[in-house]
C-alpha atoms as a PDB file:
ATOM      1  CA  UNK A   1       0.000   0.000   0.000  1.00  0.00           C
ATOM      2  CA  UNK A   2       1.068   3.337  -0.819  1.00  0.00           C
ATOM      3  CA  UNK A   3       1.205   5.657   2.105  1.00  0.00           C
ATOM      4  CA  UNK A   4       1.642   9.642   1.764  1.00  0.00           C
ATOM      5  CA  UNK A   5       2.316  11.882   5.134  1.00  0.00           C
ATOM      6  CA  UNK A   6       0.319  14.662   6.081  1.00  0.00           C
ATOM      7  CA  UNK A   7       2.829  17.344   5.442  1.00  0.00           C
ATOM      8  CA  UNK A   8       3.059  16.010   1.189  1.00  0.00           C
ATOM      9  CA  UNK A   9      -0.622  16.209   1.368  1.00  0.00           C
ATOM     10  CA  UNK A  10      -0.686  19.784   2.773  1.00  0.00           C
ATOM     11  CA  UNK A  11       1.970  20.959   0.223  1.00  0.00           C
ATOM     12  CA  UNK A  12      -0.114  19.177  -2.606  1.00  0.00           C
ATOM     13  CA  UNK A  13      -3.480  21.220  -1.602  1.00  0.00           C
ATOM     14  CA  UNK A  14      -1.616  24.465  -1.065  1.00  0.00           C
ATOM     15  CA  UNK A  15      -0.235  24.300  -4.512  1.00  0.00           C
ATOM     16  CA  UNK A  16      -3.632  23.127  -5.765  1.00  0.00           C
ATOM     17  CA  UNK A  17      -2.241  19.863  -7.371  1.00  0.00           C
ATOM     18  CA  UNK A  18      -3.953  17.705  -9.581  1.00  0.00           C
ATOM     19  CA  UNK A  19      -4.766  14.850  -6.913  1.00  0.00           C
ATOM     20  CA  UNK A  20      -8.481  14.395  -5.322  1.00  0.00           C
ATOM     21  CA  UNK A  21      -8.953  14.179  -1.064  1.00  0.00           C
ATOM     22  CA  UNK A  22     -11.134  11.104  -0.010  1.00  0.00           C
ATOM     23  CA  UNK A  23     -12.190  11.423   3.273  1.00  0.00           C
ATOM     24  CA  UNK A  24     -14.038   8.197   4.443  1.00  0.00           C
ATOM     25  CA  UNK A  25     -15.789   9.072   7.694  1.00  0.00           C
ATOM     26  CA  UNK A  26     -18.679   9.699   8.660  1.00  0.00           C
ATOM     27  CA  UNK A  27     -21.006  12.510   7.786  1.00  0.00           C
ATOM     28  CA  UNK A  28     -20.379  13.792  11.729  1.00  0.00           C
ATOM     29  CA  UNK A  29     -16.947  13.379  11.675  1.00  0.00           C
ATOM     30  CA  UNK A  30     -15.910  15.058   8.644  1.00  0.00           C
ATOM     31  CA  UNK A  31     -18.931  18.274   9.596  1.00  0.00           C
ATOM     32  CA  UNK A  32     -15.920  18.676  12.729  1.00  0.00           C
ATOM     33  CA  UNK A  33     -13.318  19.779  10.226  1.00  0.00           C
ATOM     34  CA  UNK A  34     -12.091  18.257   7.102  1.00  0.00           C
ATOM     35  CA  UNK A  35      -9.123  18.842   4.468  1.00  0.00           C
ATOM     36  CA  UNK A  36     -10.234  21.472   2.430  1.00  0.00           C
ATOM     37  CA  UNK A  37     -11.215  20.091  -0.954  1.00  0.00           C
ATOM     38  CA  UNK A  38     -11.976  16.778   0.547  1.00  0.00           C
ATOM     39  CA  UNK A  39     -15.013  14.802  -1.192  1.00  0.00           C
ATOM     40  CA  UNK A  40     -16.890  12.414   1.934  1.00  0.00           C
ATOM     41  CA  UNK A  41     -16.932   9.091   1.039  1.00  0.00           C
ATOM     42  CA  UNK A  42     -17.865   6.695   4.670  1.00  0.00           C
ATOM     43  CA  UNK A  43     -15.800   3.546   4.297  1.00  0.00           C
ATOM     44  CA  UNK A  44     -19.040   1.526   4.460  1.00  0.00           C
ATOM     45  CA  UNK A  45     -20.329   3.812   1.044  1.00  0.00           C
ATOM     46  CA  UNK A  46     -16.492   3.002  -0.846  1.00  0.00           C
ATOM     47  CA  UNK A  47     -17.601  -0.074  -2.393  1.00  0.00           C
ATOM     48  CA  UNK A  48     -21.408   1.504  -3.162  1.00  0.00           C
ATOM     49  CA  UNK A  49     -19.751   5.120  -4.745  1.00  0.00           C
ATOM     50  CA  UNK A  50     -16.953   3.751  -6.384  1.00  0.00           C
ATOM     51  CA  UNK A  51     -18.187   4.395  -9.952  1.00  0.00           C
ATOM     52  CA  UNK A  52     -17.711   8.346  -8.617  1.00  0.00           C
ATOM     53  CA  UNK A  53     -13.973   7.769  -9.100  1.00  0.00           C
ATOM     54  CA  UNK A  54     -11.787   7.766 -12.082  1.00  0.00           C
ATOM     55  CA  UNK A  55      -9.094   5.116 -12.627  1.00  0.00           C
ATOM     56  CA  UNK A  56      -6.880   7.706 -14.215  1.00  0.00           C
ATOM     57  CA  UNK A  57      -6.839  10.410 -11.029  1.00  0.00           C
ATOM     58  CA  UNK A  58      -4.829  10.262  -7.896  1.00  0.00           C
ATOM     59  CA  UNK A  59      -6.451  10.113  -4.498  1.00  0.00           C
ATOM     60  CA  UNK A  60      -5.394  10.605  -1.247  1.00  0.00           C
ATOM     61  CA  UNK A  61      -7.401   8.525   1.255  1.00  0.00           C
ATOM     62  CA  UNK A  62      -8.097  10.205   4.466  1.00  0.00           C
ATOM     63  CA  UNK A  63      -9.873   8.964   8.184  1.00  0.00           C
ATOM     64  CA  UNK A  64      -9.406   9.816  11.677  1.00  0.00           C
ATOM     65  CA  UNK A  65      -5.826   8.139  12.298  1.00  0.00           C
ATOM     66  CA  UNK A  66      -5.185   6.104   9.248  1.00  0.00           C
ATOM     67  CA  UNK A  67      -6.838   2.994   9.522  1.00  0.00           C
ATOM     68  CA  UNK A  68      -9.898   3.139   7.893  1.00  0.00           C
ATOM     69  CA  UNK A  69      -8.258   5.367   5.305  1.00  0.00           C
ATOM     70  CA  UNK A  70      -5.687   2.259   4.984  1.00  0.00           C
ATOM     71  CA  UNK A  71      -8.714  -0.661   4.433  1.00  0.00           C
ATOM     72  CA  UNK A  72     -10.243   2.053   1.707  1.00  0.00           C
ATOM     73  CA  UNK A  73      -6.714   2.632   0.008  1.00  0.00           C
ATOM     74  CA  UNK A  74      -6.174  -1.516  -0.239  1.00  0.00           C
ATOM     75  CA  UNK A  75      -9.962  -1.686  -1.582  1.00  0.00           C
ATOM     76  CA  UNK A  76      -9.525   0.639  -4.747  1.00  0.00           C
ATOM     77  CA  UNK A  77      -5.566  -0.373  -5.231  1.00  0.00           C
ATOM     78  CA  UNK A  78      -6.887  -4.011  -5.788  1.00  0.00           C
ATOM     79  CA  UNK A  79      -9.714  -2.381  -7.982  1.00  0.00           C
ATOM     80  CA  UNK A  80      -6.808  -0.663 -10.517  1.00  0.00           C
ATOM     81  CA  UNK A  81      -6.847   3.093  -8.989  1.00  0.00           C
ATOM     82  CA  UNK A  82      -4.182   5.065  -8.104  1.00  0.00           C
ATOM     83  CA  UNK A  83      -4.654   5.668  -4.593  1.00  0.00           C
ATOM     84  CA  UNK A  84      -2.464   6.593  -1.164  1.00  0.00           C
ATOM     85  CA  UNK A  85      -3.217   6.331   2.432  1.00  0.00           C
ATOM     86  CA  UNK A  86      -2.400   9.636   4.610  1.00  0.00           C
ATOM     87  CA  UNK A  87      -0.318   8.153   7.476  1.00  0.00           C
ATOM     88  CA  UNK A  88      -1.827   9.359  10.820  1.00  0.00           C
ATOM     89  CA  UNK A  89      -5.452  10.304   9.572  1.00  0.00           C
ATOM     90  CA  UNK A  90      -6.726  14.105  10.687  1.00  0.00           C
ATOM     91  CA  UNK A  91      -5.167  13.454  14.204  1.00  0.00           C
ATOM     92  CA  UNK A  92      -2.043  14.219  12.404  1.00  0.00           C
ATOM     93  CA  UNK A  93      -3.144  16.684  10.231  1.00  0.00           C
ATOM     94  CA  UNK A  94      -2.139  20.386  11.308  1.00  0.00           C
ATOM     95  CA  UNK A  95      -3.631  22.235   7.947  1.00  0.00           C
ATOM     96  CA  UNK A  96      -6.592  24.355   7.446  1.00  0.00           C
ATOM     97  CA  UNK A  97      -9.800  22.715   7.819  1.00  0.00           C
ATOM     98  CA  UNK A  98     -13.299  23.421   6.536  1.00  0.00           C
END
Protein backbone atom coordinates (compact mmCIF):
# COMPACT_ATOMS: atom_id res chain seq x y z
CA UNK A 1 0.00 0.00 0.00
CA UNK A 2 1.07 3.34 -0.82
CA UNK A 3 1.20 5.66 2.10
CA UNK A 4 1.64 9.64 1.76
CA UNK A 5 2.32 11.88 5.13
CA UNK A 6 0.32 14.66 6.08
CA UNK A 7 2.83 17.34 5.44
CA UNK A 8 3.06 16.01 1.19
CA UNK A 9 -0.62 16.21 1.37
CA UNK A 10 -0.69 19.78 2.77
CA UNK A 11 1.97 20.96 0.22
CA UNK A 12 -0.11 19.18 -2.61
CA UNK A 13 -3.48 21.22 -1.60
CA UNK A 14 -1.62 24.46 -1.07
CA UNK A 15 -0.23 24.30 -4.51
CA UNK A 16 -3.63 23.13 -5.76
CA UNK A 17 -2.24 19.86 -7.37
CA UNK A 18 -3.95 17.71 -9.58
CA UNK A 19 -4.77 14.85 -6.91
CA UNK A 20 -8.48 14.39 -5.32
CA UNK A 21 -8.95 14.18 -1.06
CA UNK A 22 -11.13 11.10 -0.01
CA UNK A 23 -12.19 11.42 3.27
CA UNK A 24 -14.04 8.20 4.44
CA UNK A 25 -15.79 9.07 7.69
CA UNK A 26 -18.68 9.70 8.66
CA UNK A 27 -21.01 12.51 7.79
CA UNK A 28 -20.38 13.79 11.73
CA UNK A 29 -16.95 13.38 11.68
CA UNK A 30 -15.91 15.06 8.64
CA UNK A 31 -18.93 18.27 9.60
CA UNK A 32 -15.92 18.68 12.73
CA UNK A 33 -13.32 19.78 10.23
CA UNK A 34 -12.09 18.26 7.10
CA UNK A 35 -9.12 18.84 4.47
CA UNK A 36 -10.23 21.47 2.43
CA UNK A 37 -11.22 20.09 -0.95
CA UNK A 38 -11.98 16.78 0.55
CA UNK A 39 -15.01 14.80 -1.19
CA UNK A 40 -16.89 12.41 1.93
CA UNK A 41 -16.93 9.09 1.04
CA UNK A 42 -17.86 6.69 4.67
CA UNK A 43 -15.80 3.55 4.30
CA UNK A 44 -19.04 1.53 4.46
CA UNK A 45 -20.33 3.81 1.04
CA UNK A 46 -16.49 3.00 -0.85
CA UNK A 47 -17.60 -0.07 -2.39
CA UNK A 48 -21.41 1.50 -3.16
CA UNK A 49 -19.75 5.12 -4.75
CA UNK A 50 -16.95 3.75 -6.38
CA UNK A 51 -18.19 4.40 -9.95
CA UNK A 52 -17.71 8.35 -8.62
CA UNK A 53 -13.97 7.77 -9.10
CA UNK A 54 -11.79 7.77 -12.08
CA UNK A 55 -9.09 5.12 -12.63
CA UNK A 56 -6.88 7.71 -14.21
CA UNK A 57 -6.84 10.41 -11.03
CA UNK A 58 -4.83 10.26 -7.90
CA UNK A 59 -6.45 10.11 -4.50
CA UNK A 60 -5.39 10.61 -1.25
CA UNK A 61 -7.40 8.52 1.26
CA UNK A 62 -8.10 10.20 4.47
CA UNK A 63 -9.87 8.96 8.18
CA UNK A 64 -9.41 9.82 11.68
CA UNK A 65 -5.83 8.14 12.30
CA UNK A 66 -5.18 6.10 9.25
CA UNK A 67 -6.84 2.99 9.52
CA UNK A 68 -9.90 3.14 7.89
CA UNK A 69 -8.26 5.37 5.31
CA UNK A 70 -5.69 2.26 4.98
CA UNK A 71 -8.71 -0.66 4.43
CA UNK A 72 -10.24 2.05 1.71
CA UNK A 73 -6.71 2.63 0.01
CA UNK A 74 -6.17 -1.52 -0.24
CA UNK A 75 -9.96 -1.69 -1.58
CA UNK A 76 -9.52 0.64 -4.75
CA UNK A 77 -5.57 -0.37 -5.23
CA UNK A 78 -6.89 -4.01 -5.79
CA UNK A 79 -9.71 -2.38 -7.98
CA UNK A 80 -6.81 -0.66 -10.52
CA UNK A 81 -6.85 3.09 -8.99
CA UNK A 82 -4.18 5.07 -8.10
CA UNK A 83 -4.65 5.67 -4.59
CA UNK A 84 -2.46 6.59 -1.16
CA UNK A 85 -3.22 6.33 2.43
CA UNK A 86 -2.40 9.64 4.61
CA UNK A 87 -0.32 8.15 7.48
CA UNK A 88 -1.83 9.36 10.82
CA UNK A 89 -5.45 10.30 9.57
CA UNK A 90 -6.73 14.11 10.69
CA UNK A 91 -5.17 13.45 14.20
CA UNK A 92 -2.04 14.22 12.40
CA UNK A 93 -3.14 16.68 10.23
CA UNK A 94 -2.14 20.39 11.31
CA UNK A 95 -3.63 22.23 7.95
CA UNK A 96 -6.59 24.35 7.45
CA UNK A 97 -9.80 22.71 7.82
CA UNK A 98 -13.30 23.42 6.54
Amino acid sequence: MKEIKPEEVKELVDQDADVTVIDVREADEVAEGHIPGAKNIPLGLLEFRENELDKNEDYIMVCRSGGRSGKATQYLEERGYKVKNMTGGMLAWDGSTQ
